[in-house]
PDBML (XML) file of the C-alpha atoms, coordinates in Angstrom:
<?xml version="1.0" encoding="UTF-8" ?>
<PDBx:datablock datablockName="MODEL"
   xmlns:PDBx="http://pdbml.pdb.org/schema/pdbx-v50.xsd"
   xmlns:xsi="http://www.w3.org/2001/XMLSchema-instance"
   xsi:schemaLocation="http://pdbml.pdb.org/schema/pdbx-v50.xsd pdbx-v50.xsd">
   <PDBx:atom_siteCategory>
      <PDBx:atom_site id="1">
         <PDBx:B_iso_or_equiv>0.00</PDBx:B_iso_or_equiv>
         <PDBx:Cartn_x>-21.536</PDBx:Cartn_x>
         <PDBx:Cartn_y>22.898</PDBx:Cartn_y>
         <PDBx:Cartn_z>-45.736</PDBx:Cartn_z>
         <PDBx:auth_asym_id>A</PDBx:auth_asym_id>
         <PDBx:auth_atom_id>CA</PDBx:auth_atom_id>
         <PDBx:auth_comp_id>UNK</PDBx:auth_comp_id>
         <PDBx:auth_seq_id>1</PDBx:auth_seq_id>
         <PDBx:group_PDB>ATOM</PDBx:group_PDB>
         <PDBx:label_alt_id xsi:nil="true" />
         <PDBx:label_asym_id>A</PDBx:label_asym_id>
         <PDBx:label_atom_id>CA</PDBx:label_atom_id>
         <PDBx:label_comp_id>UNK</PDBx:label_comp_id>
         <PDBx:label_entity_id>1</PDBx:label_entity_id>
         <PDBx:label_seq_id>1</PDBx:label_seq_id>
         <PDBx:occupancy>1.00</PDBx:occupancy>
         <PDBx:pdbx_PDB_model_num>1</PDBx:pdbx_PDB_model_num>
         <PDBx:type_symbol>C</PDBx:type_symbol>
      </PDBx:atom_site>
      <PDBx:atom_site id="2">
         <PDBx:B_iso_or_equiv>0.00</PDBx:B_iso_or_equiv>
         <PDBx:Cartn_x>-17.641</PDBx:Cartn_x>
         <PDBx:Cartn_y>23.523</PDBx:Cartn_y>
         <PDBx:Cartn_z>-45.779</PDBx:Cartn_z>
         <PDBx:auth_asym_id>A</PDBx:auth_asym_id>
         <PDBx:auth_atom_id>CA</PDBx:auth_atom_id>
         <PDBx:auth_comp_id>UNK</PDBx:auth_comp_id>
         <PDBx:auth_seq_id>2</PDBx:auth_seq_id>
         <PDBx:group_PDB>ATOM</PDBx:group_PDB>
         <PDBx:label_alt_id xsi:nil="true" />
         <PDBx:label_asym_id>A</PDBx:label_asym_id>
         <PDBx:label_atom_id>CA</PDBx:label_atom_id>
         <PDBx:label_comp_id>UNK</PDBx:label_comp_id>
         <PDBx:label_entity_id>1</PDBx:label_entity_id>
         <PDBx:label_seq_id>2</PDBx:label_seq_id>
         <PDBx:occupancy>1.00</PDBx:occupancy>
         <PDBx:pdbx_PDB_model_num>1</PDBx:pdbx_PDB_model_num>
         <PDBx:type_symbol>C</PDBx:type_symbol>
      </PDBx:atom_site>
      <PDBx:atom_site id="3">
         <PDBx:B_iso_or_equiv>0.00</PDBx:B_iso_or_equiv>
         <PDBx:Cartn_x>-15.373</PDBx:Cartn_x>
         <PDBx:Cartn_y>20.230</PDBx:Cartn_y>
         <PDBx:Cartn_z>-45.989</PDBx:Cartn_z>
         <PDBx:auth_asym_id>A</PDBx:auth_asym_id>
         <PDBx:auth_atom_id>CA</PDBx:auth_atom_id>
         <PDBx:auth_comp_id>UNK</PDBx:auth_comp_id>
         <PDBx:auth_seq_id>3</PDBx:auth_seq_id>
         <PDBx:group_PDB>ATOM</PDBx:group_PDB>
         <PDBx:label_alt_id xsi:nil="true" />
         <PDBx:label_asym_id>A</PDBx:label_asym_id>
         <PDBx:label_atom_id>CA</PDBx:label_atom_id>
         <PDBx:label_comp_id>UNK</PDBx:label_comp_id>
         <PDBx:label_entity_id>1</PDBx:label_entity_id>
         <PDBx:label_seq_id>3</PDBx:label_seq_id>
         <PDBx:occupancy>1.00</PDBx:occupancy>
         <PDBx:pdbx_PDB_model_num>1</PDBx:pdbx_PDB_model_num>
         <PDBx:type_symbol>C</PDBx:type_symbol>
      </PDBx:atom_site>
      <PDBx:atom_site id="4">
         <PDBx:B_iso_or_equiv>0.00</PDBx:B_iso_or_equiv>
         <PDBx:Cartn_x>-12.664</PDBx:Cartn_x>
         <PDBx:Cartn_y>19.737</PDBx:Cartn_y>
         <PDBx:Cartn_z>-43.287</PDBx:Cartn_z>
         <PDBx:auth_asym_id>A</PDBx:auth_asym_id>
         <PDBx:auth_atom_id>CA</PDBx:auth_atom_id>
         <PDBx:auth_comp_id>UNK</PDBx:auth_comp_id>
         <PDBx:auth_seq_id>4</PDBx:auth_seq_id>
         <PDBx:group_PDB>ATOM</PDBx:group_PDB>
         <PDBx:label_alt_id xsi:nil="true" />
         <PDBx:label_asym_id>A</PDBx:label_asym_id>
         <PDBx:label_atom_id>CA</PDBx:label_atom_id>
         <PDBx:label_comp_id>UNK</PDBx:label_comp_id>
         <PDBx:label_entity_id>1</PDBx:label_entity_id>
         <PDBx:label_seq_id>4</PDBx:label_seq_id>
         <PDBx:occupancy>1.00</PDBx:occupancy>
         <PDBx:pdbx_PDB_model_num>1</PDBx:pdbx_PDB_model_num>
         <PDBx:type_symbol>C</PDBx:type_symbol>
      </PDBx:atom_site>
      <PDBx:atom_site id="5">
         <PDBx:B_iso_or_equiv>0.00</PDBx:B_iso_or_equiv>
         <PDBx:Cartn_x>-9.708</PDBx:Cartn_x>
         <PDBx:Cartn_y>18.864</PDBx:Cartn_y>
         <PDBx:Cartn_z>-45.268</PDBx:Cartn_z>
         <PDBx:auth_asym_id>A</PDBx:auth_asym_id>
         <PDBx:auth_atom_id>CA</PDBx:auth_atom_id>
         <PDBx:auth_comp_id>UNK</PDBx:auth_comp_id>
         <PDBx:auth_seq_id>5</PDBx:auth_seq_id>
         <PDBx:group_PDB>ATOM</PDBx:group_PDB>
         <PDBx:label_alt_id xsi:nil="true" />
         <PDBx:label_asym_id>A</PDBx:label_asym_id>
         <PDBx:label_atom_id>CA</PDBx:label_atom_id>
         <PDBx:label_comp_id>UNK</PDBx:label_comp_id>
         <PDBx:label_entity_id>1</PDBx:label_entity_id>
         <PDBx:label_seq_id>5</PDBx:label_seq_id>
         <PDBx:occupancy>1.00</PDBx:occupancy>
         <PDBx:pdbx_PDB_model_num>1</PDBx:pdbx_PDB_model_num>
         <PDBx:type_symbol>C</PDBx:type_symbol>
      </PDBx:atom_site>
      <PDBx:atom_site id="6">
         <PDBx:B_iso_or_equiv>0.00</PDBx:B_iso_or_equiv>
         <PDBx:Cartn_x>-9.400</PDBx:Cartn_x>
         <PDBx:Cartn_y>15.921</PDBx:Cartn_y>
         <PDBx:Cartn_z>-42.457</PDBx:Cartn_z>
         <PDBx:auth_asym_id>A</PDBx:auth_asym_id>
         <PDBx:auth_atom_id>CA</PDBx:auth_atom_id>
         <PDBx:auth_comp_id>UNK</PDBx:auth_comp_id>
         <PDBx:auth_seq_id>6</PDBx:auth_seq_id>
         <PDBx:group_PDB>ATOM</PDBx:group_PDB>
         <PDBx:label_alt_id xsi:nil="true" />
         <PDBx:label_asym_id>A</PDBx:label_asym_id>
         <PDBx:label_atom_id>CA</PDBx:label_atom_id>
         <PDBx:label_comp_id>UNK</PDBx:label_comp_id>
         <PDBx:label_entity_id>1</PDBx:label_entity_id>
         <PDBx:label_seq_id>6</PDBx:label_seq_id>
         <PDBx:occupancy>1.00</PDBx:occupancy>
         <PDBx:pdbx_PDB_model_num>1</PDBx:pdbx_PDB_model_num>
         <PDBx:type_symbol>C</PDBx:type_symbol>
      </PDBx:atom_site>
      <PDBx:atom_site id="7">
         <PDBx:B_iso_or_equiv>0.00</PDBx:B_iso_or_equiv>
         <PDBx:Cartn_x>-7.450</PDBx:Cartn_x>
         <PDBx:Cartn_y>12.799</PDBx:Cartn_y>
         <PDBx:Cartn_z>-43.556</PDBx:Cartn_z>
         <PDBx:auth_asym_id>A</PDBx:auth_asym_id>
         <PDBx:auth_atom_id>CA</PDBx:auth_atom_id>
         <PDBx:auth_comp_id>UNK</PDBx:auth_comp_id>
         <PDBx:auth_seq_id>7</PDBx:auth_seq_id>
         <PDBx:group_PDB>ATOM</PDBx:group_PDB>
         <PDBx:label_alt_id xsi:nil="true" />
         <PDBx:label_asym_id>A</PDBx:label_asym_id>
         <PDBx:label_atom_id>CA</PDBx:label_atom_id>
         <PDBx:label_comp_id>UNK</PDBx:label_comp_id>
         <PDBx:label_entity_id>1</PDBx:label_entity_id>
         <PDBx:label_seq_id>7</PDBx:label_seq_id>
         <PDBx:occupancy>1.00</PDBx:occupancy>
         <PDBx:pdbx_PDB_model_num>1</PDBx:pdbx_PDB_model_num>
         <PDBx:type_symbol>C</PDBx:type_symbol>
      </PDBx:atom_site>
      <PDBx:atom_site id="8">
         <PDBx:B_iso_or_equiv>0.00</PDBx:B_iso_or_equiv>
         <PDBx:Cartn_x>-8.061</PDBx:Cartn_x>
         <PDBx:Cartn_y>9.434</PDBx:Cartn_y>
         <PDBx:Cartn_z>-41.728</PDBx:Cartn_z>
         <PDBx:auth_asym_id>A</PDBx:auth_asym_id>
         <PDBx:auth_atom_id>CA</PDBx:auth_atom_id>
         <PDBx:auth_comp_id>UNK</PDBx:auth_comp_id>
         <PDBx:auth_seq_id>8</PDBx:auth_seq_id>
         <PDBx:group_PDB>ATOM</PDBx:group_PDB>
         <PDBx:label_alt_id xsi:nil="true" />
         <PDBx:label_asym_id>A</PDBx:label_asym_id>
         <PDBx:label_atom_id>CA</PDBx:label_atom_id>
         <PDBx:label_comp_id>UNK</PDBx:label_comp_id>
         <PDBx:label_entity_id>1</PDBx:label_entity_id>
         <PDBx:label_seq_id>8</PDBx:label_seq_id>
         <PDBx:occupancy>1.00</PDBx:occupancy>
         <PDBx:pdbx_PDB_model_num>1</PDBx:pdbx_PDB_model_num>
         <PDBx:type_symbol>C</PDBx:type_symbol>
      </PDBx:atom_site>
      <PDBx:atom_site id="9">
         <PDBx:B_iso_or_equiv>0.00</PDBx:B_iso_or_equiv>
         <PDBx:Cartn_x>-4.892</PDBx:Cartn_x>
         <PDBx:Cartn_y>8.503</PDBx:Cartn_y>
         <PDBx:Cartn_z>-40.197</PDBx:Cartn_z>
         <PDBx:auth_asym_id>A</PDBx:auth_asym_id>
         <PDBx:auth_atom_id>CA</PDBx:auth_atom_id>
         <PDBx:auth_comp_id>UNK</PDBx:auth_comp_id>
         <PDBx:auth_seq_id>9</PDBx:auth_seq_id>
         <PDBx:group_PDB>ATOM</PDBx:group_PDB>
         <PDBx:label_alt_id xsi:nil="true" />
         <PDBx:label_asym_id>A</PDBx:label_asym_id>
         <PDBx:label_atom_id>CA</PDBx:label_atom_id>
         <PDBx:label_comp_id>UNK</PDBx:label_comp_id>
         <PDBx:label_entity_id>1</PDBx:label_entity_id>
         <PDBx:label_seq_id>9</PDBx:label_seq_id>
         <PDBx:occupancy>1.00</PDBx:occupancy>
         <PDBx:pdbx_PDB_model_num>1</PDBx:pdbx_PDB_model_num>
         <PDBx:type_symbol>C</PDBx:type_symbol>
      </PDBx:atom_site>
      <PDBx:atom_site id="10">
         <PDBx:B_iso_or_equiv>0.00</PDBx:B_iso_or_equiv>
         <PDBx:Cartn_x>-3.182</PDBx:Cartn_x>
         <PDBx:Cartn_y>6.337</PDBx:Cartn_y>
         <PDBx:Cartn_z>-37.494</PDBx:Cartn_z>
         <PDBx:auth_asym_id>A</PDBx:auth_asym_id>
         <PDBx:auth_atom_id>CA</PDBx:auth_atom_id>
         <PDBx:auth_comp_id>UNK</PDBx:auth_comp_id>
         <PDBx:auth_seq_id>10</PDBx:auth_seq_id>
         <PDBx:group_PDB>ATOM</PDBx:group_PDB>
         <PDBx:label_alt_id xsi:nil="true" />
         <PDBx:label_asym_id>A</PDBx:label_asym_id>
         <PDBx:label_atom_id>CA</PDBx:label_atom_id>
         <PDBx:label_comp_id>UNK</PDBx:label_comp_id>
         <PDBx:label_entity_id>1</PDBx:label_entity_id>
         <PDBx:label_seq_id>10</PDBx:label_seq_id>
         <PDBx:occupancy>1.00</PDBx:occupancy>
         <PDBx:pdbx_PDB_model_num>1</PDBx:pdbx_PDB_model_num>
         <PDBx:type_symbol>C</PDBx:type_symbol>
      </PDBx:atom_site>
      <PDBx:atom_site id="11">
         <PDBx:B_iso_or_equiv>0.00</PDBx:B_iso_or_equiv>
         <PDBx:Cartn_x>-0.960</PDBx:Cartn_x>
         <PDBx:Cartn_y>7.515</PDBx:Cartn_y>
         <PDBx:Cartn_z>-34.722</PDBx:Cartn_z>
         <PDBx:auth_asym_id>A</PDBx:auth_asym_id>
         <PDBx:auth_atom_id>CA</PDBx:auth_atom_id>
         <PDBx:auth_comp_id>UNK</PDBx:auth_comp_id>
         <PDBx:auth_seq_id>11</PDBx:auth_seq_id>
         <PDBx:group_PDB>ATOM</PDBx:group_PDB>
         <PDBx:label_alt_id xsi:nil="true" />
         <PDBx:label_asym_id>A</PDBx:label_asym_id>
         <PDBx:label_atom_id>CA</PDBx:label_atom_id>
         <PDBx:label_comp_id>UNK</PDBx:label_comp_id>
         <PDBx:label_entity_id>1</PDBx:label_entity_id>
         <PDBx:label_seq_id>11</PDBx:label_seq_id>
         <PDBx:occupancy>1.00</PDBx:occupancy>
         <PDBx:pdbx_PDB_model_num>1</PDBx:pdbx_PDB_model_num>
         <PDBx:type_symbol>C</PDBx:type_symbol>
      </PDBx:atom_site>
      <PDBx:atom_site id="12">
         <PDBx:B_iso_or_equiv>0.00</PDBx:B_iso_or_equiv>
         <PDBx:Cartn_x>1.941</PDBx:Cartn_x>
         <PDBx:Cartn_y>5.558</PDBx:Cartn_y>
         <PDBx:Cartn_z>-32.956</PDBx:Cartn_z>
         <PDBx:auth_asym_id>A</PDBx:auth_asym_id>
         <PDBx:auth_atom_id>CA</PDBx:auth_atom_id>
         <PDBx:auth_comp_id>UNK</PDBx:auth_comp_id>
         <PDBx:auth_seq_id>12</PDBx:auth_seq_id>
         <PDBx:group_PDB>ATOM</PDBx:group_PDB>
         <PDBx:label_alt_id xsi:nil="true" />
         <PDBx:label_asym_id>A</PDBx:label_asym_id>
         <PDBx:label_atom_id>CA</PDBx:label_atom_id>
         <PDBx:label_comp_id>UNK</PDBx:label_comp_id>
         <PDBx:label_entity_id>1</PDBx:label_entity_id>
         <PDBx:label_seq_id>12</PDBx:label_seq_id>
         <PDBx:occupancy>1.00</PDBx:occupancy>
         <PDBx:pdbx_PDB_model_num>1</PDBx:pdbx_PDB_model_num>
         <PDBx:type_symbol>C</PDBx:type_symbol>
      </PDBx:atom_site>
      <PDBx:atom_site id="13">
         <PDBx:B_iso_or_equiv>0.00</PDBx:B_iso_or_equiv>
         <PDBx:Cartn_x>4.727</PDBx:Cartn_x>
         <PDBx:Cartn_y>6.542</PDBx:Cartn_y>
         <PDBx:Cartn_z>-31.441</PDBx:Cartn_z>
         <PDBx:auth_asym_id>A</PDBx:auth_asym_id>
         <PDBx:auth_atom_id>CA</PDBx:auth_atom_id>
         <PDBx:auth_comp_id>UNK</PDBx:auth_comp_id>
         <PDBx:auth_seq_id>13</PDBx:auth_seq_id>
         <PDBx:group_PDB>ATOM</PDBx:group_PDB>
         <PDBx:label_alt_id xsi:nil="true" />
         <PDBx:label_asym_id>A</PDBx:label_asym_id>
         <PDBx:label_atom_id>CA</PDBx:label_atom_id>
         <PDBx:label_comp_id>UNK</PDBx:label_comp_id>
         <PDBx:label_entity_id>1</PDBx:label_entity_id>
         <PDBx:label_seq_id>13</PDBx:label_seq_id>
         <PDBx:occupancy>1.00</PDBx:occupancy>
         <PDBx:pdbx_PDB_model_num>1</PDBx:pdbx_PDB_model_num>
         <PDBx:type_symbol>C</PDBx:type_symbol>
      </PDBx:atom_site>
      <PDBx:atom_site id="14">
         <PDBx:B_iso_or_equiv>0.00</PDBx:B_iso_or_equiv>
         <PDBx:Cartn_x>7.320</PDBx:Cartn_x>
         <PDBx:Cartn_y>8.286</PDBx:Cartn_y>
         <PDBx:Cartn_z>-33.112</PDBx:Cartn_z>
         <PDBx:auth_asym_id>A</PDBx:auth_asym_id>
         <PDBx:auth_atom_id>CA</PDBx:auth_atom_id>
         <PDBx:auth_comp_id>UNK</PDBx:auth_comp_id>
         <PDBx:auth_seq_id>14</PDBx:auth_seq_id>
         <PDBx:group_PDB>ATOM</PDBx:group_PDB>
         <PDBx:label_alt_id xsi:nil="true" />
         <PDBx:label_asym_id>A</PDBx:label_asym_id>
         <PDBx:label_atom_id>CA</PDBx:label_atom_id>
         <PDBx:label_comp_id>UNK</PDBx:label_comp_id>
         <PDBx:label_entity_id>1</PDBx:label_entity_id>
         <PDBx:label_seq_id>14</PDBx:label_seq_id>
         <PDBx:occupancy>1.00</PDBx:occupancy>
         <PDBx:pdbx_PDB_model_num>1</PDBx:pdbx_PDB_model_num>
         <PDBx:type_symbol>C</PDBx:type_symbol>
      </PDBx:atom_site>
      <PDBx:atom_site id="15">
         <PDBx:B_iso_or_equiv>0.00</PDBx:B_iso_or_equiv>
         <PDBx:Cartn_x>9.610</PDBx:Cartn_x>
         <PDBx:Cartn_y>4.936</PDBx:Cartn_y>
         <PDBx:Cartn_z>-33.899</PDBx:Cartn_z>
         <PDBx:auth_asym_id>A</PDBx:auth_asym_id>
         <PDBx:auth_atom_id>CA</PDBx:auth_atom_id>
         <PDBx:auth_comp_id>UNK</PDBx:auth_comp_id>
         <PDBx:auth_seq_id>15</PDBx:auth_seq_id>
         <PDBx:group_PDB>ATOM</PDBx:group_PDB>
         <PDBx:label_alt_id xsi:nil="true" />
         <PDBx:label_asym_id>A</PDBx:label_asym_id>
         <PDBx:label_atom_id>CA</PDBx:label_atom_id>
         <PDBx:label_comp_id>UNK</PDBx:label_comp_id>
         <PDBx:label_entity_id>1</PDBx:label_entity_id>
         <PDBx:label_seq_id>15</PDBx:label_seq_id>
         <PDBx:occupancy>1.00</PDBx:occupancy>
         <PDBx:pdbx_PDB_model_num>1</PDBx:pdbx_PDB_model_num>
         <PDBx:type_symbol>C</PDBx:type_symbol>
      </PDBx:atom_site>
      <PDBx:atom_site id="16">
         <PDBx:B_iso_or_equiv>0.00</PDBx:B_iso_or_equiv>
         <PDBx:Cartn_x>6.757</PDBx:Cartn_x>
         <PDBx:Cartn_y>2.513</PDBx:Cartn_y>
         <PDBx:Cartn_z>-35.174</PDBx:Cartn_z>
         <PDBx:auth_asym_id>A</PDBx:auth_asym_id>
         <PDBx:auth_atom_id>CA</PDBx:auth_atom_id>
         <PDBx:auth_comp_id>UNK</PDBx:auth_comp_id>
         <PDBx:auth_seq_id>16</PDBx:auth_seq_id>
         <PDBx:group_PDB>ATOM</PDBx:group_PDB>
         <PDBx:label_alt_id xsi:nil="true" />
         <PDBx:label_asym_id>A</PDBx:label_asym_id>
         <PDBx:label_atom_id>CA</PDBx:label_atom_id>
         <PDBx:label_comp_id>UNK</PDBx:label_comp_id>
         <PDBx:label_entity_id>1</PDBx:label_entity_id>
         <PDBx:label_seq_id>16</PDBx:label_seq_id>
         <PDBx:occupancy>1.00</PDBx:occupancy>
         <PDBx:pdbx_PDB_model_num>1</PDBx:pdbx_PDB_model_num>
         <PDBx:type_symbol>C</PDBx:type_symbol>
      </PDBx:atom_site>
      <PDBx:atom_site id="17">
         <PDBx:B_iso_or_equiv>0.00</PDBx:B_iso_or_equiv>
         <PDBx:Cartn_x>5.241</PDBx:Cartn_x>
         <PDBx:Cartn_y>5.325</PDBx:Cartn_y>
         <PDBx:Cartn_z>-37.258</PDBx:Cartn_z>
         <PDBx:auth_asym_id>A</PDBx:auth_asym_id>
         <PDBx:auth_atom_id>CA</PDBx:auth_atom_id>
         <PDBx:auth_comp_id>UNK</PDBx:auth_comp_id>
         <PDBx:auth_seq_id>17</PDBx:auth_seq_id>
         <PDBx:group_PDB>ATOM</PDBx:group_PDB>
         <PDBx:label_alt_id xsi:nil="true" />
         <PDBx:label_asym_id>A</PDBx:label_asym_id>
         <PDBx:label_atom_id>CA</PDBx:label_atom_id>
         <PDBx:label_comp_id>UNK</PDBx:label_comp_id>
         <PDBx:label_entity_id>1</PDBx:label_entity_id>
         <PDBx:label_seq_id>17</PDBx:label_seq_id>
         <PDBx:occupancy>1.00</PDBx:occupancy>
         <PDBx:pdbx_PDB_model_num>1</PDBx:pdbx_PDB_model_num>
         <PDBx:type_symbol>C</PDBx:type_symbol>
      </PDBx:atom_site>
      <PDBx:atom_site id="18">
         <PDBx:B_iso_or_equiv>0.00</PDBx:B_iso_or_equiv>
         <PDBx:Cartn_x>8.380</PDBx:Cartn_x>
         <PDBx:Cartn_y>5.476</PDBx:Cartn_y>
         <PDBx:Cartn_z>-38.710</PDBx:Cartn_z>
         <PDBx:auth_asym_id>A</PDBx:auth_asym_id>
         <PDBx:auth_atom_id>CA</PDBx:auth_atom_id>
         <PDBx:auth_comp_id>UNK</PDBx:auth_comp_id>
         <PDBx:auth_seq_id>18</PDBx:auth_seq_id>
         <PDBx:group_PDB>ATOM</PDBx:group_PDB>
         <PDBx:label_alt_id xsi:nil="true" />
         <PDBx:label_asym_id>A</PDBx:label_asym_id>
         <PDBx:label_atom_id>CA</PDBx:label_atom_id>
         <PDBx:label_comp_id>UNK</PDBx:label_comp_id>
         <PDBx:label_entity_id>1</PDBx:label_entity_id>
         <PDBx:label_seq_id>18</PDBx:label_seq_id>
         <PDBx:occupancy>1.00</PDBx:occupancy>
         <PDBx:pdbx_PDB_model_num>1</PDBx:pdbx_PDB_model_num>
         <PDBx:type_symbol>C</PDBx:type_symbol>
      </PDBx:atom_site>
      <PDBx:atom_site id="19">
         <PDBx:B_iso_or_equiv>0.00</PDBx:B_iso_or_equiv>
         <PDBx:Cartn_x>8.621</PDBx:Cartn_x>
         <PDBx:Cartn_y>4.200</PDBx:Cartn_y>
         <PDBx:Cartn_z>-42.375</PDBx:Cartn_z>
         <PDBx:auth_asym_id>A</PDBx:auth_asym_id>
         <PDBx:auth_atom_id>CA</PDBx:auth_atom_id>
         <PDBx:auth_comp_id>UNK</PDBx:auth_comp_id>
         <PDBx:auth_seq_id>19</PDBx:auth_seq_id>
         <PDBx:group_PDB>ATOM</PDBx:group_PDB>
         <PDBx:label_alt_id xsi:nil="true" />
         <PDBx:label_asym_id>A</PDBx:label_asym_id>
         <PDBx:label_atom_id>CA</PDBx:label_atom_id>
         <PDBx:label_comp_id>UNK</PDBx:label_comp_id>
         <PDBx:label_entity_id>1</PDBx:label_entity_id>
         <PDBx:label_seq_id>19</PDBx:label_seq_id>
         <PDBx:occupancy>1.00</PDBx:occupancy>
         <PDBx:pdbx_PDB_model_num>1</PDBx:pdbx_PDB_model_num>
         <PDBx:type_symbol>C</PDBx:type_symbol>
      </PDBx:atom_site>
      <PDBx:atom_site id="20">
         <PDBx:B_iso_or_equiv>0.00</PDBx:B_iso_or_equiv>
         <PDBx:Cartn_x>4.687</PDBx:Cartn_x>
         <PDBx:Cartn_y>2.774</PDBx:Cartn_y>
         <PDBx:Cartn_z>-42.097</PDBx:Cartn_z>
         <PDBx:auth_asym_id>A</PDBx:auth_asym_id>
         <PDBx:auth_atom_id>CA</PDBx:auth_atom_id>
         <PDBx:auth_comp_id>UNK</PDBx:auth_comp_id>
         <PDBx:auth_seq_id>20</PDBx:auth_seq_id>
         <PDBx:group_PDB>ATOM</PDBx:group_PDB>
         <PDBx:label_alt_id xsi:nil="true" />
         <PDBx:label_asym_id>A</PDBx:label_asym_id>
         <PDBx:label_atom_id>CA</PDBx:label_atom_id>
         <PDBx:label_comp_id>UNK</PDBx:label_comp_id>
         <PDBx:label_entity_id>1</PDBx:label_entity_id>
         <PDBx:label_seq_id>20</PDBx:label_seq_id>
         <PDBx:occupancy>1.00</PDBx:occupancy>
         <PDBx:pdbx_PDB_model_num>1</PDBx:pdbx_PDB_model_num>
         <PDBx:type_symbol>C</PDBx:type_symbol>
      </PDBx:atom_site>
      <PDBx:atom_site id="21">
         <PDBx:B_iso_or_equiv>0.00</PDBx:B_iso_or_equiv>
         <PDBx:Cartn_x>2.028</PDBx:Cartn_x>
         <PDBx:Cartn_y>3.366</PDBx:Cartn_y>
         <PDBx:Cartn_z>-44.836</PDBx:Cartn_z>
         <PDBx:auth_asym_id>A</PDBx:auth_asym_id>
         <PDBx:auth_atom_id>CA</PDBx:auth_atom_id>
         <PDBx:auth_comp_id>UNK</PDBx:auth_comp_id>
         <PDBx:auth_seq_id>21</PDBx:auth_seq_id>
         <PDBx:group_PDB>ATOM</PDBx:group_PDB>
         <PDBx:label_alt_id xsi:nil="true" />
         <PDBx:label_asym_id>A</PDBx:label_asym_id>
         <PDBx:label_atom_id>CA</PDBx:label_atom_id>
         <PDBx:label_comp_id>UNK</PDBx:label_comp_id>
         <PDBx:label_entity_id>1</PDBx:label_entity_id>
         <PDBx:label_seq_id>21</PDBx:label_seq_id>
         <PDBx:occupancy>1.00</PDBx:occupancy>
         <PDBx:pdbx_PDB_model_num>1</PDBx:pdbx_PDB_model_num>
         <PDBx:type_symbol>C</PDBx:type_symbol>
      </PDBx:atom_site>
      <PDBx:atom_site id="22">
         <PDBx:B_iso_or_equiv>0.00</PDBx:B_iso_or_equiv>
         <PDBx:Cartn_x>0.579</PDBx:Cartn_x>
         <PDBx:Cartn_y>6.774</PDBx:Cartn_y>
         <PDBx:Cartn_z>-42.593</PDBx:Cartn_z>
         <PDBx:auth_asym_id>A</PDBx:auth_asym_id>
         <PDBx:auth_atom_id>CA</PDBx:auth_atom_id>
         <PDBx:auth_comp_id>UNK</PDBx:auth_comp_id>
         <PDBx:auth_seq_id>22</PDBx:auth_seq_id>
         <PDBx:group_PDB>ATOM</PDBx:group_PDB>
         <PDBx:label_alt_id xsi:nil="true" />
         <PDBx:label_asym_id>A</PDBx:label_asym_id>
         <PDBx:label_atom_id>CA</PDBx:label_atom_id>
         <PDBx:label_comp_id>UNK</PDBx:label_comp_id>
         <PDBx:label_entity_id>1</PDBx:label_entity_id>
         <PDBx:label_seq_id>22</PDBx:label_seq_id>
         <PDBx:occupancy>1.00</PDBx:occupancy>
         <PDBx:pdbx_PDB_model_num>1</PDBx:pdbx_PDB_model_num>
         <PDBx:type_symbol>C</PDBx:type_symbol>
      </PDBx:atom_site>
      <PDBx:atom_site id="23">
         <PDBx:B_iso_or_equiv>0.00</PDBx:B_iso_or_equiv>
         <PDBx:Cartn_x>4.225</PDBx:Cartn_x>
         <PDBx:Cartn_y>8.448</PDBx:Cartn_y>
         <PDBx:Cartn_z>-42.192</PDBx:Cartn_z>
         <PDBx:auth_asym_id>A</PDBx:auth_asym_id>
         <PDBx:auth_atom_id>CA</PDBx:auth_atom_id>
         <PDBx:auth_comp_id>UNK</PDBx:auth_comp_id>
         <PDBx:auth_seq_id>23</PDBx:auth_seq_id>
         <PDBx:group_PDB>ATOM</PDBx:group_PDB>
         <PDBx:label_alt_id xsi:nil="true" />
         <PDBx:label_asym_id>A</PDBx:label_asym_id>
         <PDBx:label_atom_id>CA</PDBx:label_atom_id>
         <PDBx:label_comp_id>UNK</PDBx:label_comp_id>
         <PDBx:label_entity_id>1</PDBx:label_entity_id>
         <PDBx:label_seq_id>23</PDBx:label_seq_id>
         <PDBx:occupancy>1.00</PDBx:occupancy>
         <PDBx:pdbx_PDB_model_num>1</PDBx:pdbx_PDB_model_num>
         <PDBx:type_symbol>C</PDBx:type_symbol>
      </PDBx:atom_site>
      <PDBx:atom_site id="24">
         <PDBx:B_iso_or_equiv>0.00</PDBx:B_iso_or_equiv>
         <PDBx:Cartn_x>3.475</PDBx:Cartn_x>
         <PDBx:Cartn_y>10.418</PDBx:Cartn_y>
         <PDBx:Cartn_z>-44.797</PDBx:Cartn_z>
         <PDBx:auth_asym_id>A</PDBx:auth_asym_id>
         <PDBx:auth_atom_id>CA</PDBx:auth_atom_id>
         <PDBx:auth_comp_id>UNK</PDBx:auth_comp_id>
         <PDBx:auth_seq_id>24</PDBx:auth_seq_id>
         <PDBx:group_PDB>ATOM</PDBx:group_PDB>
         <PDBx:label_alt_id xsi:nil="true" />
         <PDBx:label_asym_id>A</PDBx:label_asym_id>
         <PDBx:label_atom_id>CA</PDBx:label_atom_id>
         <PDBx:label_comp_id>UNK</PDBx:label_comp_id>
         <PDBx:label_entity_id>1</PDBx:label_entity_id>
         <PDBx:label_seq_id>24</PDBx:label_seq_id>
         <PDBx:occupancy>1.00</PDBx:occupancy>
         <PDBx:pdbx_PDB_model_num>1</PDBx:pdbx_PDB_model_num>
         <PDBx:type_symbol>C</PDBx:type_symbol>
      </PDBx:atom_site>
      <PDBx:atom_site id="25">
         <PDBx:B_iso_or_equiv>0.00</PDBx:B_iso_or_equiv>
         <PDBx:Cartn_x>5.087</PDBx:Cartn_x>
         <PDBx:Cartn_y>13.409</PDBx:Cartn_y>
         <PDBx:Cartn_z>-46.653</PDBx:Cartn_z>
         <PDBx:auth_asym_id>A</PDBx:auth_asym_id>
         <PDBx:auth_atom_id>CA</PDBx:auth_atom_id>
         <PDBx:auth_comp_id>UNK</PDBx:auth_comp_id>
         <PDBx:auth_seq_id>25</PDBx:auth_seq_id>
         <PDBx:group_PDB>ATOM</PDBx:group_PDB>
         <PDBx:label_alt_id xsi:nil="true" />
         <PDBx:label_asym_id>A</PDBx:label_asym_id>
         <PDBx:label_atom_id>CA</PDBx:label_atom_id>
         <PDBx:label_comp_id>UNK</PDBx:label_comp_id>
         <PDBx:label_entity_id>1</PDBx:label_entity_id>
         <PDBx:label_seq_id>25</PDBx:label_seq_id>
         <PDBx:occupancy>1.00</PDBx:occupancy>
         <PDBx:pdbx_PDB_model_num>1</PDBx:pdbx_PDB_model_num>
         <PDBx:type_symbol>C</PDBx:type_symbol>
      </PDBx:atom_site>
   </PDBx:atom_siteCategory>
</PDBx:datablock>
């Protein structure tokens, strides 16, 4: 079995993603 990699994250648009906890580097 291989791992993904995949992170759990939330999407929103552009603006309110902005500066949140998932707009991450």
């Amino acid at each position: 079995i291989e791992a993904t990699g995949r992170m759990s994250i939330r999407m929103a648009h552009p603006r309110l993603l902005k500066g949140s906890s998932y707009d991450i580097a």
